[in-house]
Protein backbone atom coordinates (compact mmCIF):
# COMPACT_ATOMS: atom_id res chain seq x y z
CA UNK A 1 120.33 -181.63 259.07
CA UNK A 2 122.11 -180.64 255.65
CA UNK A 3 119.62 -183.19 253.99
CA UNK A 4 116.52 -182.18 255.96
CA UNK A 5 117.06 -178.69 254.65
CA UNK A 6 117.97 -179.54 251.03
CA UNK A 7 114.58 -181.75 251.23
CA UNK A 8 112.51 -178.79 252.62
CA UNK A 9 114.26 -176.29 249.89
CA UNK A 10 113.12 -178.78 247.02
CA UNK A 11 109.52 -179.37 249.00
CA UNK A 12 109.32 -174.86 248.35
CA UNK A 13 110.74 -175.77 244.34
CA UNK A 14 107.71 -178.37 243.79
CA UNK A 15 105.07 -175.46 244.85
CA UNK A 16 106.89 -172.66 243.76
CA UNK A 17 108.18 -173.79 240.54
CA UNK A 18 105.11 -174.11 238.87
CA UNK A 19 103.53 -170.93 239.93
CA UNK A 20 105.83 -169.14 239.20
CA UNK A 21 105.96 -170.84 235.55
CA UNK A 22 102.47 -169.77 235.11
CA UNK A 23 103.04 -166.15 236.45
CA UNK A 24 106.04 -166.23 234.02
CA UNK A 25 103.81 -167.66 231.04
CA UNK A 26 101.31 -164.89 231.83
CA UNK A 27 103.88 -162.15 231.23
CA UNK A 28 105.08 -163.42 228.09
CA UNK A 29 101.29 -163.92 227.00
CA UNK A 30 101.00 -159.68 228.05
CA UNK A 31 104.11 -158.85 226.25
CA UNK A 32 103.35 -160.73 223.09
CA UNK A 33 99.74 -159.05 223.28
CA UNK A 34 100.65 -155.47 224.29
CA UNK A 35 101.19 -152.61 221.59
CA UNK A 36 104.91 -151.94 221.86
CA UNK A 37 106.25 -148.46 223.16
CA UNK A 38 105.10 -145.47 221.14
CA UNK A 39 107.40 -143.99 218.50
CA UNK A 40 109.35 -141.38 219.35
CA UNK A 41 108.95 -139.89 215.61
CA UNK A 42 105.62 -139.30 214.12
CA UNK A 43 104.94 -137.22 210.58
CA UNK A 44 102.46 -134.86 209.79
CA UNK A 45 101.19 -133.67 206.49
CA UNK A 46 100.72 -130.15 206.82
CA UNK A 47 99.91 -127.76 204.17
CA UNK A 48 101.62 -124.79 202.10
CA UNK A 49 104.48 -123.39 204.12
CA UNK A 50 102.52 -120.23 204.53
CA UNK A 51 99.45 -121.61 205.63
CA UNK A 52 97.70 -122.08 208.73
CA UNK A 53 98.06 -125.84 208.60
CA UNK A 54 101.18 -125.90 208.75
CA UNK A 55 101.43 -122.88 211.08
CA UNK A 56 99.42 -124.97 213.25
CA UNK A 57 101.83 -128.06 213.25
CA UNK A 58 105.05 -126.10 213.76
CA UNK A 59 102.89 -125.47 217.47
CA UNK A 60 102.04 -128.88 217.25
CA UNK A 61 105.67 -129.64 216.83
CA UNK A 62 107.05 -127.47 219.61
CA UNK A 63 104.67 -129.04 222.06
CA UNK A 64 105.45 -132.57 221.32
CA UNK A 65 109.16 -131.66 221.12
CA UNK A 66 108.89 -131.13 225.39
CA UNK A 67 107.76 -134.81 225.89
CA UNK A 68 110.73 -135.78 223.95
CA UNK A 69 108.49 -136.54 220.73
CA UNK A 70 109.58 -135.44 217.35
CA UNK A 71 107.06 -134.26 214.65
CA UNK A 72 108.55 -133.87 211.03
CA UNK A 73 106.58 -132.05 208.68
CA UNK A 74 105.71 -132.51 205.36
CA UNK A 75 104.44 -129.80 203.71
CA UNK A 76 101.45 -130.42 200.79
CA UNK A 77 99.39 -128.21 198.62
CA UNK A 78 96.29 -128.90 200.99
CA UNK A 79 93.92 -130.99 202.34
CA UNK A 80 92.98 -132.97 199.92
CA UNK A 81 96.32 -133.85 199.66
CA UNK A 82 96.89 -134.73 203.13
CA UNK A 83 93.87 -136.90 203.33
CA UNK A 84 95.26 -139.00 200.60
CA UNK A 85 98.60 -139.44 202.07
CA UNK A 86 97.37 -140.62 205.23
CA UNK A 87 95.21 -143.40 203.07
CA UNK A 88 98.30 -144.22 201.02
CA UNK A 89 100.85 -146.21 203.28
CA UNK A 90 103.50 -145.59 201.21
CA UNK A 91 103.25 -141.98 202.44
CA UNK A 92 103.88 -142.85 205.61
CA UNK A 93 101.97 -140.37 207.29
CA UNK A 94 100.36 -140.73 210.54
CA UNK A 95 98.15 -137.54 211.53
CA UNK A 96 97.37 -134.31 209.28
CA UNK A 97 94.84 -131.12 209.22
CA UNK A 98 91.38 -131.95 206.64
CA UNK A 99 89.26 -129.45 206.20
CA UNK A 100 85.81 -130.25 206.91
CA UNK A 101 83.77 -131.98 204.33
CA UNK A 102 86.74 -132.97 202.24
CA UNK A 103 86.30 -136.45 203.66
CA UNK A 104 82.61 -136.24 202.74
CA UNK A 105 83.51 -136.00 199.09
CA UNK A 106 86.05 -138.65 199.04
CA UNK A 107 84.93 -142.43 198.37
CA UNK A 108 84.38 -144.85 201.55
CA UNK A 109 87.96 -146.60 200.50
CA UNK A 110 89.90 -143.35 201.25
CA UNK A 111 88.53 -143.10 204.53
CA UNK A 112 89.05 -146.03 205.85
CA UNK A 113 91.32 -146.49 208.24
CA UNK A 114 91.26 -143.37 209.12
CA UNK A 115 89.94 -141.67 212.33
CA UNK A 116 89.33 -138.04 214.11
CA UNK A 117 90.84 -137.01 217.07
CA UNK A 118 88.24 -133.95 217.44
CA UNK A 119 87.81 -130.07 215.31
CA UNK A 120 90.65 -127.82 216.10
CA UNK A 121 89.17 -124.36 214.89
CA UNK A 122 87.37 -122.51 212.06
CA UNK A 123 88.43 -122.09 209.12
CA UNK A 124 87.06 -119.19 207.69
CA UNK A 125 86.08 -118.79 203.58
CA UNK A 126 87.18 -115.13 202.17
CA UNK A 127 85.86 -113.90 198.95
CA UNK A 128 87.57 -110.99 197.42
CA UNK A 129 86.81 -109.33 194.22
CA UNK A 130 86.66 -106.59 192.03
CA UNK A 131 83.76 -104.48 191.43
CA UNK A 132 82.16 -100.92 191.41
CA UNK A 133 79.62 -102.17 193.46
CA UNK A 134 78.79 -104.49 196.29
CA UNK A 135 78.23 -108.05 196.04
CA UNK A 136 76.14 -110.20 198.68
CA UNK A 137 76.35 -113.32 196.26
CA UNK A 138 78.22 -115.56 194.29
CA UNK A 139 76.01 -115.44 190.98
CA UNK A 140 78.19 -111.86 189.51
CA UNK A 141 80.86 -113.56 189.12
CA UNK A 142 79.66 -115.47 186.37
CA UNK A 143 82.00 -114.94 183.61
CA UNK A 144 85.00 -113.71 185.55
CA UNK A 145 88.34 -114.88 186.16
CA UNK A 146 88.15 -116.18 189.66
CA UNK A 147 91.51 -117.81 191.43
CA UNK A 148 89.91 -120.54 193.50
CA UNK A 149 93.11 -122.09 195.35
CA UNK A 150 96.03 -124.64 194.68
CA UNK A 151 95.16 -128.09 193.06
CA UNK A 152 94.16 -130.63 195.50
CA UNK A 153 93.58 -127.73 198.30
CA UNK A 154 90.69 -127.67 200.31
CA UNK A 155 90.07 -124.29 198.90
CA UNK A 156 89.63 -125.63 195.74
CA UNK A 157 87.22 -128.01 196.50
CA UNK A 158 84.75 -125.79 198.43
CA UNK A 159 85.35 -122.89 195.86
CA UNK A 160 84.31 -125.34 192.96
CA UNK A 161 81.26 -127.21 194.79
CA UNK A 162 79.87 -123.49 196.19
CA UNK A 163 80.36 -121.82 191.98
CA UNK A 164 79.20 -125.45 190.73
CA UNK A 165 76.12 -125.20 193.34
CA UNK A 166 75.52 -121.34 191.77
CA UNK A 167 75.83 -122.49 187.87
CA UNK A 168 78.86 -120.38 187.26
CA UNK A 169 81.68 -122.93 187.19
CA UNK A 170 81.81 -124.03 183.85
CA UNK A 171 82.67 -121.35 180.18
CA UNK A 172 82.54 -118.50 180.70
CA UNK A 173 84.04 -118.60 183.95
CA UNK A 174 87.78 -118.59 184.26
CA UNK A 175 88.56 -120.96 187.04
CA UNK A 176 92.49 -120.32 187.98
CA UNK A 177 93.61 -123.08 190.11
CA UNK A 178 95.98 -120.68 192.32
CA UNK A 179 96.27 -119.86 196.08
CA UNK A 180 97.77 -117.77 198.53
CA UNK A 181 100.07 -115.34 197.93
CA UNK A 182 100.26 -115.73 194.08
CA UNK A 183 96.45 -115.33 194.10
CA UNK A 184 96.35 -112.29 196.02
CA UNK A 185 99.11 -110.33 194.33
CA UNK A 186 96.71 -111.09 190.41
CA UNK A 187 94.15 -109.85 192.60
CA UNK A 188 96.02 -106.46 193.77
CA UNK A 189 97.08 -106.12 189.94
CA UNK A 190 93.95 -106.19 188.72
CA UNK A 191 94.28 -109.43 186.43
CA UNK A 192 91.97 -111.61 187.76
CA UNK A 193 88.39 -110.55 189.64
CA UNK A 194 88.03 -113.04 192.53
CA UNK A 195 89.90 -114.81 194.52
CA UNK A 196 88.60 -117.40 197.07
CA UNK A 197 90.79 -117.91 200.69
CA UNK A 198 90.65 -120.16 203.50
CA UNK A 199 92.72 -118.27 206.01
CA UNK A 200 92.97 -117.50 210.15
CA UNK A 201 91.94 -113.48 209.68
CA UNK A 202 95.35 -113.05 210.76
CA UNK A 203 96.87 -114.12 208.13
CA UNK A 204 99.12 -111.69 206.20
CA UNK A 205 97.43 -112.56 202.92
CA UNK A 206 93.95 -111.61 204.17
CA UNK A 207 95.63 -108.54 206.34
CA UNK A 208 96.66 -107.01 203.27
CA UNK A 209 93.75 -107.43 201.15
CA UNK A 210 91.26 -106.13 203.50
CA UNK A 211 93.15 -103.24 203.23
CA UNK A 212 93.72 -103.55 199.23
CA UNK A 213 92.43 -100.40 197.11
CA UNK A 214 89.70 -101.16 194.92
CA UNK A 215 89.25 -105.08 196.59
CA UNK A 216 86.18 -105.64 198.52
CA UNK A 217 85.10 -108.54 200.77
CA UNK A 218 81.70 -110.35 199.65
CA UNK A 219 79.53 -111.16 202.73
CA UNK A 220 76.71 -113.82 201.82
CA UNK A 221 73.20 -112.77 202.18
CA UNK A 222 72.60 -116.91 201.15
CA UNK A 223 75.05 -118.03 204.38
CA UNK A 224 72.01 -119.53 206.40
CA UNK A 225 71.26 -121.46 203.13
CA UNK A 226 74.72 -122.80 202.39
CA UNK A 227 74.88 -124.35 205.96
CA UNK A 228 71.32 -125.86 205.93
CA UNK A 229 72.44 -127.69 202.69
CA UNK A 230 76.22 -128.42 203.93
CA UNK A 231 76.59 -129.69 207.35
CA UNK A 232 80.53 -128.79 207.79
CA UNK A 233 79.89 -125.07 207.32
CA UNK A 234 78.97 -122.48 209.77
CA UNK A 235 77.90 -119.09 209.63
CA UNK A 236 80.25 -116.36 211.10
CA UNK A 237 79.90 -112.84 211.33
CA UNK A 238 83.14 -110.65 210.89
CA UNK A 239 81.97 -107.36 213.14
CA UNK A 240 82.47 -103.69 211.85
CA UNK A 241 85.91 -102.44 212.86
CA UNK A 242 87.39 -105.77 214.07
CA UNK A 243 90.51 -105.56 211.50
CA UNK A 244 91.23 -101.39 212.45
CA UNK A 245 88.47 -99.57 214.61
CA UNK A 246 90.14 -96.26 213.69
CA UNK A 247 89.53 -96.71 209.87
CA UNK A 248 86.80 -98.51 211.04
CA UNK A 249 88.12 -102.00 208.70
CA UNK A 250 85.50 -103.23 207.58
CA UNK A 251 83.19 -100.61 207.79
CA UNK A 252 80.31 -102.96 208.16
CA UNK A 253 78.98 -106.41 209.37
CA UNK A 254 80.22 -109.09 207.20
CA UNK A 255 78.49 -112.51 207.04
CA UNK A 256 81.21 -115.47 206.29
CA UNK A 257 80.83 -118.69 206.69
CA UNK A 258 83.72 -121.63 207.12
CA UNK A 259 83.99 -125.19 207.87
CA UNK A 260 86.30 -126.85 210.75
CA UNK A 261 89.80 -127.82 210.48
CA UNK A 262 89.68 -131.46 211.62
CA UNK A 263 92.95 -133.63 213.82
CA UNK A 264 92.75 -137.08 211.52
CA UNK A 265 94.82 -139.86 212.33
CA UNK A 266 95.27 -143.56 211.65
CA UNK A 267 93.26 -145.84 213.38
CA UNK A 268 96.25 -147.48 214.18
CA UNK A 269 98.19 -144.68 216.18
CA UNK A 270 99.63 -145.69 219.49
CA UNK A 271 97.10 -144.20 222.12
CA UNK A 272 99.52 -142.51 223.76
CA UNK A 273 100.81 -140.61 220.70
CA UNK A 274 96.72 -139.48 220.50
CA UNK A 275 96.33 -138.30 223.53
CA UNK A 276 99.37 -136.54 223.08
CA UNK A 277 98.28 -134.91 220.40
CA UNK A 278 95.34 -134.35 221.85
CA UNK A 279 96.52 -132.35 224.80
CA UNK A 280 99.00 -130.46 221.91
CA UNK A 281 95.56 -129.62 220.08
CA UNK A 282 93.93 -128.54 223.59
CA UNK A 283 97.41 -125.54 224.18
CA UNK A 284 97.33 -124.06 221.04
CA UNK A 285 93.73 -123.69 220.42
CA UNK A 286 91.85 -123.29 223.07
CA UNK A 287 92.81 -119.10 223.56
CA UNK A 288 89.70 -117.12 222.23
CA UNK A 289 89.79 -115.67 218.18
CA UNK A 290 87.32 -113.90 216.53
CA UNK A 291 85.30 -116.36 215.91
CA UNK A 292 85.56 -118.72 218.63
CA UNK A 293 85.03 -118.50 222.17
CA UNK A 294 87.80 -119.40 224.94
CA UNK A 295 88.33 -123.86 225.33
CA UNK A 296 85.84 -123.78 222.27
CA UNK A 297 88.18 -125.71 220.29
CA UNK A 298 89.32 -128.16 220.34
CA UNK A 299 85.82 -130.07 220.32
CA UNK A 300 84.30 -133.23 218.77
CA UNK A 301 81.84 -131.70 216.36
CA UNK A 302 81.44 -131.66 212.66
CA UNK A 303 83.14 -135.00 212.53
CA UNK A 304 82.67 -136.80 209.25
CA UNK A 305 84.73 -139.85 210.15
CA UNK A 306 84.80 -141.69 213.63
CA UNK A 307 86.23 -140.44 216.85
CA UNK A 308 88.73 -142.37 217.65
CA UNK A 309 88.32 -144.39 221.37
CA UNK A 310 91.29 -141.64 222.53
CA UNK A 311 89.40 -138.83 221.33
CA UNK A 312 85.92 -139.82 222.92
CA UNK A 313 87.77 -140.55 226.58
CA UNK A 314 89.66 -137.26 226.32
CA UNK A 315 86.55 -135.21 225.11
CA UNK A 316 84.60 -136.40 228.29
CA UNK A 317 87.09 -136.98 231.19
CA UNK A 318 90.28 -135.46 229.95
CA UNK A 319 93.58 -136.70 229.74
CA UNK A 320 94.67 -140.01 231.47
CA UNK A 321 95.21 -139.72 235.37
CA UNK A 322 98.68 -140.76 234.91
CA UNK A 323 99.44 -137.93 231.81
CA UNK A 324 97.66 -135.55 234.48
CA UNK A 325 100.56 -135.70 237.11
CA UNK A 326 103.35 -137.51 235.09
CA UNK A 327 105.30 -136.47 232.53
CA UNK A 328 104.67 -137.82 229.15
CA UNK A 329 107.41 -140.75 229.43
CA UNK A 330 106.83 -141.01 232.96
CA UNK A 331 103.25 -141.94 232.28
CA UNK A 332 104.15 -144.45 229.67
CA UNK A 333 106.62 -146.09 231.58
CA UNK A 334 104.32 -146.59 234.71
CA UNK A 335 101.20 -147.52 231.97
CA UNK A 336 103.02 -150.04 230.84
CA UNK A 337 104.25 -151.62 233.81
CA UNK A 338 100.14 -151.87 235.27
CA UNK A 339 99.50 -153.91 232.22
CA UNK A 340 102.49 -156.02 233.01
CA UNK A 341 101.34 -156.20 236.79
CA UNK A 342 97.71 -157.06 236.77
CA UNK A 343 98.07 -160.55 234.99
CA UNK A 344 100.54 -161.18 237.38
CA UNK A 345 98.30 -160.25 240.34
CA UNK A 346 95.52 -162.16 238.56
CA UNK A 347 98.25 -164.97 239.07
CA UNK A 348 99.70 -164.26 242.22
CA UNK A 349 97.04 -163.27 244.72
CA UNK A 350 95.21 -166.86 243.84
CA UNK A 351 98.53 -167.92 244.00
CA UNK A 352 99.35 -166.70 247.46
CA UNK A 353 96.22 -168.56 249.04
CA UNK A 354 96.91 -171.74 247.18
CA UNK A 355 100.77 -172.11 247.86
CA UNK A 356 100.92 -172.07 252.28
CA UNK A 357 98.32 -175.12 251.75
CA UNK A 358 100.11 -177.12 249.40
CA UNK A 359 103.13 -176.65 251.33
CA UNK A 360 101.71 -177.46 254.21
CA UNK A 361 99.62 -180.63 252.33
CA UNK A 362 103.69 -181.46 250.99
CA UNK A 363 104.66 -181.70 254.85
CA UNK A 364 102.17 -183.04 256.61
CA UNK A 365 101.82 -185.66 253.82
CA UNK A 366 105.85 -187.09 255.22
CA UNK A 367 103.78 -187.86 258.44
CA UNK A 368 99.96 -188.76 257.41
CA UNK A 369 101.31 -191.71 255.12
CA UNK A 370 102.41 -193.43 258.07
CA UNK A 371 99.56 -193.20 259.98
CA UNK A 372 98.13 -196.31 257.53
CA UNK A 373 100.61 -198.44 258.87
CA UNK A 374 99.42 -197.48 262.85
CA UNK A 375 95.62 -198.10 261.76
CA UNK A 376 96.30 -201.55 260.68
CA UNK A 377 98.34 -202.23 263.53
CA UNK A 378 95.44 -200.85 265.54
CA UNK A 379 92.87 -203.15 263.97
CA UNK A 380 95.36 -206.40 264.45
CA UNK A 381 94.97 -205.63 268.14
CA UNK A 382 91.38 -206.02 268.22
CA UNK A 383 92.08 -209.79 267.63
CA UNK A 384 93.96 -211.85 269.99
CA UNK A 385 97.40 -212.09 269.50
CA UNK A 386 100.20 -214.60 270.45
CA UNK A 387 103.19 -213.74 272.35
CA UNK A 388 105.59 -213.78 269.48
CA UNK A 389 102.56 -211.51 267.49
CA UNK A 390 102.60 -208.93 269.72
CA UNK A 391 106.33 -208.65 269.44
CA UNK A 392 106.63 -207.96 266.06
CA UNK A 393 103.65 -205.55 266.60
CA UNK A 394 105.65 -203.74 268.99
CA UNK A 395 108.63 -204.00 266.79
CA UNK A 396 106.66 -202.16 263.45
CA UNK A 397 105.45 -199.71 266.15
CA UNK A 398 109.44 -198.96 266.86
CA UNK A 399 110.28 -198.80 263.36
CA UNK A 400 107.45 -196.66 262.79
CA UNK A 401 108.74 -194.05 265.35
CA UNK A 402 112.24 -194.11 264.49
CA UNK A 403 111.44 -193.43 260.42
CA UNK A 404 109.20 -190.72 261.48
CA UNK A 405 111.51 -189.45 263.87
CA UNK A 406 114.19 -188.84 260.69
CA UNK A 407 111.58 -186.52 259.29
CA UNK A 408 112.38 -182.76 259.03
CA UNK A 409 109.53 -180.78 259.66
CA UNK A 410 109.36 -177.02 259.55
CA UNK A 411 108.82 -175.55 262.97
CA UNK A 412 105.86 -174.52 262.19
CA UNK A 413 104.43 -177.73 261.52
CA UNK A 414 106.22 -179.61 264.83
CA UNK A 415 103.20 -180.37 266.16
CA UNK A 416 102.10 -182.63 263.62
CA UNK A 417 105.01 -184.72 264.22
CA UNK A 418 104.55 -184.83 268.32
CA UNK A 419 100.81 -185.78 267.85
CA UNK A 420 101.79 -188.67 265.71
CA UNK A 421 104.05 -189.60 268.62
CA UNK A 422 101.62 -189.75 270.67
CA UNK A 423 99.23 -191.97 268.66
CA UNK A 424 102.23 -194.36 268.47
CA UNK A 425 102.49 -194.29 272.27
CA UNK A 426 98.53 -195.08 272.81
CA UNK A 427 99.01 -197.77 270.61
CA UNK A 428 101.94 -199.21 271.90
CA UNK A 429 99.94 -199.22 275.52
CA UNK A 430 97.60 -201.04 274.08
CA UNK A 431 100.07 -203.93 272.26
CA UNK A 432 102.14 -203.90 275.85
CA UNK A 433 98.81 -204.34 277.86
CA UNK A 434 97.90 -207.05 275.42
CA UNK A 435 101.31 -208.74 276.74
CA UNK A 436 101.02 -207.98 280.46
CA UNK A 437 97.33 -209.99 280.11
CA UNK A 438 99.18 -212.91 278.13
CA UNK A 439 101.99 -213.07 280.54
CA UNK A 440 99.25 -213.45 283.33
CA UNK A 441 97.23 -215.90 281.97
């Protein structure tokens, strides 16, 4: 019985062996194909340390820091900066804030690579000057000392193209490349005459010098042009009274215009880390400001480089179903496991259908090879036979039972064995009535 057992345990090894060598072969095939985890550090090229980029990624930071992710920041002088660290691999920089049409301006090598994960908010272009009167455009400032923003800011490079696109860039014109709060404090002095600003109107910088004796705010009378000729800007209106309805700050409409801040990533970031981000993007900026409306941002317009796959999914279904109920490592844990499981199904559930009837092929075949030997003794008595013939007929016929009598067969396949019995019976009536009409004649 011990061998009958051992026999049926190998019969199971020879089917289930090599199934389960494939199923084994397709998980090693998944696992060499699958993107590994996701990081559980990513870095961000923000901005100055008093700007809104970076204002934006210590929310960013605080967000991601729940699902366990960290976000180190790297401060830069801009977004012209940041784009070029996330080109450079050296910099080791996966995601940043570019202003929009910075990538625009930048040649088709820096930007590859390199895709957006959606527009985050506006960012809106303040003028300030010095001047008896009121200005509605750029052209007055010809000749003046005009503080445009930090080198390789995005402040710079829309202040230069918009006094390059009015002639007044070059001699006379004092171009300053300062920012922030240096710029604003030559403003209050009085040493230079304009400053330009890319700032949330919340910002302490533009706080103070809307309330600034002697500095004004220019609203453009040319916005609608700008934006026809520039597809990353947008008009805005900054309403009478917004900044302090009891002074009544400003104390009328003023036309602005600004151009998006823009998520860019690598193409290359783990899809889990973008939709993180993604939902990250979604808390902090989708509240209402002054010149957005509530869940306006973020959004997937004024793009200038590709959405990425994450982006365009999130954009018009939302986050993963998993990310909607899990947490964040939660969700990657189970995500991960599905892509493990379905080649393994793909295996198995053939698998399952295939492996009872090979078994059952393995057992039955102990019995059906036999049955080969009881056909030819079957066609031997067709013929007559001598005495002594018919003896050793009905000898085989006994060895025939006994060696199929040693055979272990599953209960579930007895009755394979008993019907093959039986055939040897029929045929052993015939070989004995085959004697009984010798024996008479």
């Amino acid at each position: 019985m011990a061998i009958g057992k051992r026999k049926l345990n190998r019969d199971l090894l020879f089917i289930a062996g090599p199934a389960a060598l494939v199923v084994l072969g397709a998980l090693a095939l998944t696992l060499l194909l699958m993107r590994p985890a996701p990081p559980s550090e990513i870095t961000m090229s923000t901005g100055s340390a008093e700007g809104t980029y970076h204002a934006s990624a210590i929310r960013y930071r605080d967000i991601l820091a729940r699902d366990g992710v960290t976000l180190r920041l790297r401060p830069s002088v801009g977004a012209v900066e940041n784009l070029h660290r996330l080109a450079d691999p050296a910099a080791e920089v996966d995601v940043a804030l570019v202003q929009g049409g910075v990538a625009s301006a930048e040649p088709p090598e820096i930007t590859q690579g390199l895709v957006s994960l959606g527009s985050v908010y506006y960012e809106v272009l303040w003028v300030f000057y010095r001047s008896p009167r009121e200005l509605n455009t750029l052209t007055p400032l010809a000749g003046k000392m005009i503080a445009v923003g930090a080198e390789k800011s995005g402040t710079a490079a829309l202040a230069t193209m918009l006094l390059s696109a009015n002639g007044i860039a070059e001699p006379p014109t004092t171009i300053m490349k300062v920012g922030g709060r240096a710029a604003a404090n030559l403003l209050i002095s009085g040493n230079i005459d304009a400053a330009f600003f890319l700032a949330d109107p919340g910002a302490p910088v533009i706080q103070e010098l809307m309330r600034a004796k002697g500095v004004r705010l220019l609203s453009f009378a040319r916005a609608e042009a700008y934006t026809r000729r520039h597809f990353y800007l947008t008009k805005l209106i900054l309403p009478q009274g917004v900044f302090d309805l009891k002074r009544n700050v400003p104390d009328r409409d003023v036309v602005l215009f600004g151009t998006t801040a823009n998520l860019i990533v690598k193409s290359d970031l783990h899809p889990a880390l973008a939709y993180l981000l993604l939902r990250a993007a979604a808390e902090a900026h989708s509240p209402p400001t002054w010149f957005s409306g509530l869940r306006q941002f973020p959004a997937p317009n004024d793009t200038e480089l590709p959405l990425s796959p994450e982006a365009t999914r999130f954009y018009k279904s939302g986050p993963p179903l998993l990310q909607r109920y899990l947490p964040y490592w939660a969700a990657n844990l189970v995500d991960r496991m599905l892509v493990l499981l379905v080649p393994a199904l793909v295996v198995l559930i053939p698998a399952g259908r295939l492996l009872p009837q090979l078994y059952r092929w393995r057992v039955r075949s102990r019995i059906y090879r036999w049955y080969a030997g009881l056909k030819e003794i079957e066609l031997e008595l067709d013929d007559e036979r001598s005495e002594e013939q018919l003896e050793l007929i009905i000898a085989r016929l006994d060895k025939i039972e006994a060696a199929v009598n040693r055979i272990e067969t599953p209960l579930a396949y007895s009755e394979n064995l008993y019907a093959f019995r039986t055939h040897i019976d029929l045929v052993r009536r015939r070989a004995q009535a085959a004697t009984q009409r010798r024996d008479g004649e």
